[in-house]
C-alpha atoms as a PDB file:
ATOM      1  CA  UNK A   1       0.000   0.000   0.000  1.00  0.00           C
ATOM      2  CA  UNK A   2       1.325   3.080  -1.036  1.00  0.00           C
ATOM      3  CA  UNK A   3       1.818   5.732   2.333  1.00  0.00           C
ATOM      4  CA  UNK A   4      -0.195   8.292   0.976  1.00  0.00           C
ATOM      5  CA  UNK A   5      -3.097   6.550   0.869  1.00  0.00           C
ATOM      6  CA  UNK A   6      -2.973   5.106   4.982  1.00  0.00           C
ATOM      7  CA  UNK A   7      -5.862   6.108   6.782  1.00  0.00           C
ATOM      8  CA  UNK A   8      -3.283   7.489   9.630  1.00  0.00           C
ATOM      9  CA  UNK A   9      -2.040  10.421   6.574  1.00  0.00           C
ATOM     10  CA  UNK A  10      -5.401  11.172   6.058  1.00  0.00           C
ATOM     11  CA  UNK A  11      -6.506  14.282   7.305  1.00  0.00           C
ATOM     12  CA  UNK A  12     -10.153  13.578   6.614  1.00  0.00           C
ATOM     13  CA  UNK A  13     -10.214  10.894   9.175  1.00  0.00           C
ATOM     14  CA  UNK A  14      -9.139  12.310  12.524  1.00  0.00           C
ATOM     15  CA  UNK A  15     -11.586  15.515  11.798  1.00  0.00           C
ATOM     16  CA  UNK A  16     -14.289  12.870  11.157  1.00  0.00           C
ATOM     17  CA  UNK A  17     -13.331  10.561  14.518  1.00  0.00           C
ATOM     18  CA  UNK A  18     -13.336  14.089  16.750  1.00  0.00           C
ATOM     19  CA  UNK A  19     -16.580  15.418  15.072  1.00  0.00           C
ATOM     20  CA  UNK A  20     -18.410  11.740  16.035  1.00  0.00           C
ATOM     21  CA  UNK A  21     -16.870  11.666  19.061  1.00  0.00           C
ATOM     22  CA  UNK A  22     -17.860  15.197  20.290  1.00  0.00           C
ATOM     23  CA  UNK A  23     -21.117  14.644  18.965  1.00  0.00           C
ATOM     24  CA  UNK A  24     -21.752  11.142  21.451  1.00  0.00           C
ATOM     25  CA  UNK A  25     -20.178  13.698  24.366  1.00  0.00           C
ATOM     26  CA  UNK A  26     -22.682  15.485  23.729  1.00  0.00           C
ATOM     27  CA  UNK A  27     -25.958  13.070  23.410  1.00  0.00           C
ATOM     28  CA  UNK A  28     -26.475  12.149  27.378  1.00  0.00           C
ATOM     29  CA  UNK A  29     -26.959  16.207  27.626  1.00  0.00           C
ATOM     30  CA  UNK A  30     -29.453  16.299  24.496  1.00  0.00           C
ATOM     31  CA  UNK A  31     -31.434  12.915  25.918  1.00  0.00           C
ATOM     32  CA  UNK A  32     -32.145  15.246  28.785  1.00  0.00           C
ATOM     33  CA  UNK A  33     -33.218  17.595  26.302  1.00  0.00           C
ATOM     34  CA  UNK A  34     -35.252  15.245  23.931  1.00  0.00           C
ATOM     35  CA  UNK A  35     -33.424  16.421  20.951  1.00  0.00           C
ATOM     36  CA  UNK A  36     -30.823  14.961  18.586  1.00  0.00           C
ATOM     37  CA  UNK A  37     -27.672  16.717  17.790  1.00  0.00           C
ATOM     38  CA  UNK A  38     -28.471  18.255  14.581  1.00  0.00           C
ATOM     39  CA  UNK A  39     -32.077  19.465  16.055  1.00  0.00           C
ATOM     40  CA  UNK A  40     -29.731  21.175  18.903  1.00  0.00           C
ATOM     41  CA  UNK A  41     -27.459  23.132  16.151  1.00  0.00           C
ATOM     42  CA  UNK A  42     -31.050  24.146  14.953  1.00  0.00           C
ATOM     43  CA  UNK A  43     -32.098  25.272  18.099  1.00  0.00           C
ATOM     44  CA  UNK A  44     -28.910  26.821  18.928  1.00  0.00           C
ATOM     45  CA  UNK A  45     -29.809  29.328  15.875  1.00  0.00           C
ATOM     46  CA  UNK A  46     -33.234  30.265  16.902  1.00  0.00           C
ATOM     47  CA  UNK A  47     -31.755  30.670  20.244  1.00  0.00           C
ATOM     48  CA  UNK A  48     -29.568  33.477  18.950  1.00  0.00           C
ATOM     49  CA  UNK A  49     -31.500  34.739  16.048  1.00  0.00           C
ATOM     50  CA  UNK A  50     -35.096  34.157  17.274  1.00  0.00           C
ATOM     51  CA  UNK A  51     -36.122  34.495  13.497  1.00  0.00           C
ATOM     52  CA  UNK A  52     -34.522  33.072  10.407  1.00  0.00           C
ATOM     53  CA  UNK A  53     -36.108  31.156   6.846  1.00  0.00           C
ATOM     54  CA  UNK A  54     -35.304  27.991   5.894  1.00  0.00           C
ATOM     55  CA  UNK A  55     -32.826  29.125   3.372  1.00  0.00           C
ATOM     56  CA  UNK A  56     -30.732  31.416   6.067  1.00  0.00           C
ATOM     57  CA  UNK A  57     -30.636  28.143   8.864  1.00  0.00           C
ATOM     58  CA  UNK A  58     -29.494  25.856   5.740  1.00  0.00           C
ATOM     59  CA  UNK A  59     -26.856  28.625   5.165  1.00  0.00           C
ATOM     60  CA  UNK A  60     -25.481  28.889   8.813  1.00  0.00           C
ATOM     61  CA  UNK A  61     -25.374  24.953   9.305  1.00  0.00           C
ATOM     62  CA  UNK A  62     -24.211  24.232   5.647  1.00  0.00           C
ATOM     63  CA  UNK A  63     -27.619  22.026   5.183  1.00  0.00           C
ATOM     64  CA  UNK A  64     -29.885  21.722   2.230  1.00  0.00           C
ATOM     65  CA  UNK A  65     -33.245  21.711   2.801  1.00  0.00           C
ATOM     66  CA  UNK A  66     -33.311  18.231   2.201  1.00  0.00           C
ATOM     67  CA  UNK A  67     -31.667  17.412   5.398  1.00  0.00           C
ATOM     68  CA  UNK A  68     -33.343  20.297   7.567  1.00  0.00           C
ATOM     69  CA  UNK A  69     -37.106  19.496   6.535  1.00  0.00           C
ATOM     70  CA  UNK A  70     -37.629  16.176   8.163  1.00  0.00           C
ATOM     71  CA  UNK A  71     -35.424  17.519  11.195  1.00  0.00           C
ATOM     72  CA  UNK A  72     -37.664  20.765  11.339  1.00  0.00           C
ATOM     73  CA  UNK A  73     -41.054  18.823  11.331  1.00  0.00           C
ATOM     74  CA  UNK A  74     -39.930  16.956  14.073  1.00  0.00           C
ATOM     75  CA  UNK A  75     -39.209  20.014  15.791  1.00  0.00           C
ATOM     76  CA  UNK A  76     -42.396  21.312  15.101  1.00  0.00           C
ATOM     77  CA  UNK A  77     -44.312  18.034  15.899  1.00  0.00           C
ATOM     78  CA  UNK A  78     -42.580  18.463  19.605  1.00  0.00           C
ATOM     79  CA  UNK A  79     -43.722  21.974  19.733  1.00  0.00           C
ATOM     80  CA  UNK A  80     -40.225  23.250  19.809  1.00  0.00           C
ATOM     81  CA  UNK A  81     -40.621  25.449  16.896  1.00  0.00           C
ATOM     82  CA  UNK A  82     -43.138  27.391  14.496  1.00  0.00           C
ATOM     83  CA  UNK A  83     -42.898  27.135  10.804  1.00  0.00           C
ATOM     84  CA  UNK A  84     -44.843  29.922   9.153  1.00  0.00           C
ATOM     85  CA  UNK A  85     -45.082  30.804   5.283  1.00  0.00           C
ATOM     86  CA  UNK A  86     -43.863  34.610   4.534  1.00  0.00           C
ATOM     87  CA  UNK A  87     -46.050  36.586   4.195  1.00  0.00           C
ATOM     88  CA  UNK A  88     -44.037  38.335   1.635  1.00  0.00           C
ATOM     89  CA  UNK A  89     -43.046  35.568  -0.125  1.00  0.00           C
ATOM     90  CA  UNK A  90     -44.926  32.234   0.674  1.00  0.00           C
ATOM     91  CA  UNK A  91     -42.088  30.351  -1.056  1.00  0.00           C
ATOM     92  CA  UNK A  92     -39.978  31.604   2.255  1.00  0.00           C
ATOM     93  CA  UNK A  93     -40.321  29.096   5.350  1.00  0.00           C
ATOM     94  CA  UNK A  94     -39.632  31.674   8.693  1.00  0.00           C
ATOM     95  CA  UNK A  95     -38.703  29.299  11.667  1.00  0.00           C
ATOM     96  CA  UNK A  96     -39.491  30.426  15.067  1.00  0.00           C
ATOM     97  CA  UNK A  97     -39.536  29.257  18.620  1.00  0.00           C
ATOM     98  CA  UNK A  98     -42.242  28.128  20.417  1.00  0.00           C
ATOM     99  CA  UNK A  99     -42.586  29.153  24.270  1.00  0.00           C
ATOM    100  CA  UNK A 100     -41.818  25.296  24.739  1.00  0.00           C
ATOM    101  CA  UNK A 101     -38.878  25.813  22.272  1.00  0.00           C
ATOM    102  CA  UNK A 102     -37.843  29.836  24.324  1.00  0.00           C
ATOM    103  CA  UNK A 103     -37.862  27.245  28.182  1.00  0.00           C
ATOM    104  CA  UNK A 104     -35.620  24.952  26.764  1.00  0.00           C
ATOM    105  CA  UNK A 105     -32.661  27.233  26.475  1.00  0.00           C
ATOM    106  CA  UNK A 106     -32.551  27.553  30.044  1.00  0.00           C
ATOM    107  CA  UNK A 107     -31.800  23.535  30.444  1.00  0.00           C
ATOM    108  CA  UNK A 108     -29.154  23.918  27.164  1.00  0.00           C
ATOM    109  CA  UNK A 109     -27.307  26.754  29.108  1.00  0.00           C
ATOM    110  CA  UNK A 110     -25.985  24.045  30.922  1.00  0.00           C
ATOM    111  CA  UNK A 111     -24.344  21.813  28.431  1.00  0.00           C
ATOM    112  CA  UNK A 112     -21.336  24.140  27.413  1.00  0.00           C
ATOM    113  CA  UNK A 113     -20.267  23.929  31.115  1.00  0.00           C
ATOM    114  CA  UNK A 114     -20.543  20.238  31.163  1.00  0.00           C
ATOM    115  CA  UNK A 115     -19.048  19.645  28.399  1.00  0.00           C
ATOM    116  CA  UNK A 116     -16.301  21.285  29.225  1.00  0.00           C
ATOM    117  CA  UNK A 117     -15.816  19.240  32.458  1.00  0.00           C
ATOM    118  CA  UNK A 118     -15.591  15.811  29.712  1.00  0.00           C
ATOM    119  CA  UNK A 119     -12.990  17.698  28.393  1.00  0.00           C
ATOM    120  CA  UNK A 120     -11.850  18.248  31.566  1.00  0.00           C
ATOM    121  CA  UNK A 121     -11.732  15.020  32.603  1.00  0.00           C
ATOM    122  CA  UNK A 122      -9.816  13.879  29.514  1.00  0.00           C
ATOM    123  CA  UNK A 123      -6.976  16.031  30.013  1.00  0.00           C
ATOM    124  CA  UNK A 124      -8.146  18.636  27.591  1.00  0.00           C
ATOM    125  CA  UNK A 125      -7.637  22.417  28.419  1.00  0.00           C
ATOM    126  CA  UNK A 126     -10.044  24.835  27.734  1.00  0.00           C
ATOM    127  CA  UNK A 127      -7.848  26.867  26.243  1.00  0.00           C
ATOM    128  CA  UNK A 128      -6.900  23.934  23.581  1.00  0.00           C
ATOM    129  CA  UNK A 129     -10.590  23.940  22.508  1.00  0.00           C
ATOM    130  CA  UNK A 130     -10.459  27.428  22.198  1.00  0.00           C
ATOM    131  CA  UNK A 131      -7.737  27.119  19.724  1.00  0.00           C
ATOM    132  CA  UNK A 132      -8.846  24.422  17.846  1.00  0.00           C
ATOM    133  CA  UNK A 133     -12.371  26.074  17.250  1.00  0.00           C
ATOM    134  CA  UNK A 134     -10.211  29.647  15.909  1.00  0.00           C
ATOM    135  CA  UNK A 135      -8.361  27.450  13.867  1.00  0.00           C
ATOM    136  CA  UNK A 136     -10.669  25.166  12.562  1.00  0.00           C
ATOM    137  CA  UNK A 137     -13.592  28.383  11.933  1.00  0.00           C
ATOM    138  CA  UNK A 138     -10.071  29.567  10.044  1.00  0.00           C
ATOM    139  CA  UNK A 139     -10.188  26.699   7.663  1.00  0.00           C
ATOM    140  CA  UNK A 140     -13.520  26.918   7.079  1.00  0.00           C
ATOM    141  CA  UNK A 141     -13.500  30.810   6.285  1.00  0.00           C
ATOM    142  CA  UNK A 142     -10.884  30.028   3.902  1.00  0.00           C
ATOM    143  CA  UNK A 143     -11.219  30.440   0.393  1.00  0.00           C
ATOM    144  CA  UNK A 144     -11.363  26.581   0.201  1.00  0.00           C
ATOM    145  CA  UNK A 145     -14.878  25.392  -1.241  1.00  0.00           C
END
């Protein structure tokens, strides 16, 4: 097998191992919660923006509306969030949070601070994180498509 091609060179893989491995840290929290990951980076949004379409929450997550449609009706269907037709445009989806959806960040204010204790506990600094989020947002701002 020719070097370059070993998993271990890869950089692919290791970003792919953290991302799924972060993402099981953080499912005990979200169980709490009733929500899945993904639903949580949804909720996350609303949480900051209160109001965004479709089109915008596909844009800051780097979904297609493919992938956020069944997520959002489940949403919905658990009376987390509101999907209304524009009445501007009625081809625009607006996304907004129920009262259900507005309680819930109260509970959710708690899993940065616990997650950082995992880390904690794995012999991971907070101040690593915080350089591995500047650098990886820096790849990701990059001119790189």
């Amino acid at each position: 097998m020719k070097e370059i091609l070993k998993l271990e060179n890869q950089l692919c893989f290791p970003i792919y191992a953290l991302s799924r491995k972060i993402t099981s840290m953080y499912k005990p929290f979200l169980v709490k919660l009733g929500i899945t990951y993904p639903q949580y980076l949804v909720m996350l949004v609303l949480w900051e923006k209160e109001t965004v379409s479709v089109k915008q929450l596909g844009e800051y997550l780097l979904l297609d509306s493919g992938t956020l449609t069944p997520l959002l009706k489940r949403l919905e269907k658990n009376k987390l969030i509101n999907r209304v037709r524009s009445d501007k445009d009625e081809r625009v989806v607006m996304l907004s949070l129920t009262k259900t959806g507005e309680k819930m960040e109260n509970q959710a204010e708690k899993i940065p601070q616990q997650l950082s204790r995992e880390f904690e506990n794995c012999d991971i600094k907070p101040e690593t994180l915080k350089k591995l989020i500047k650098e990886v947002a820096g790849i990701m701002g990059s001119k790189c498509k």
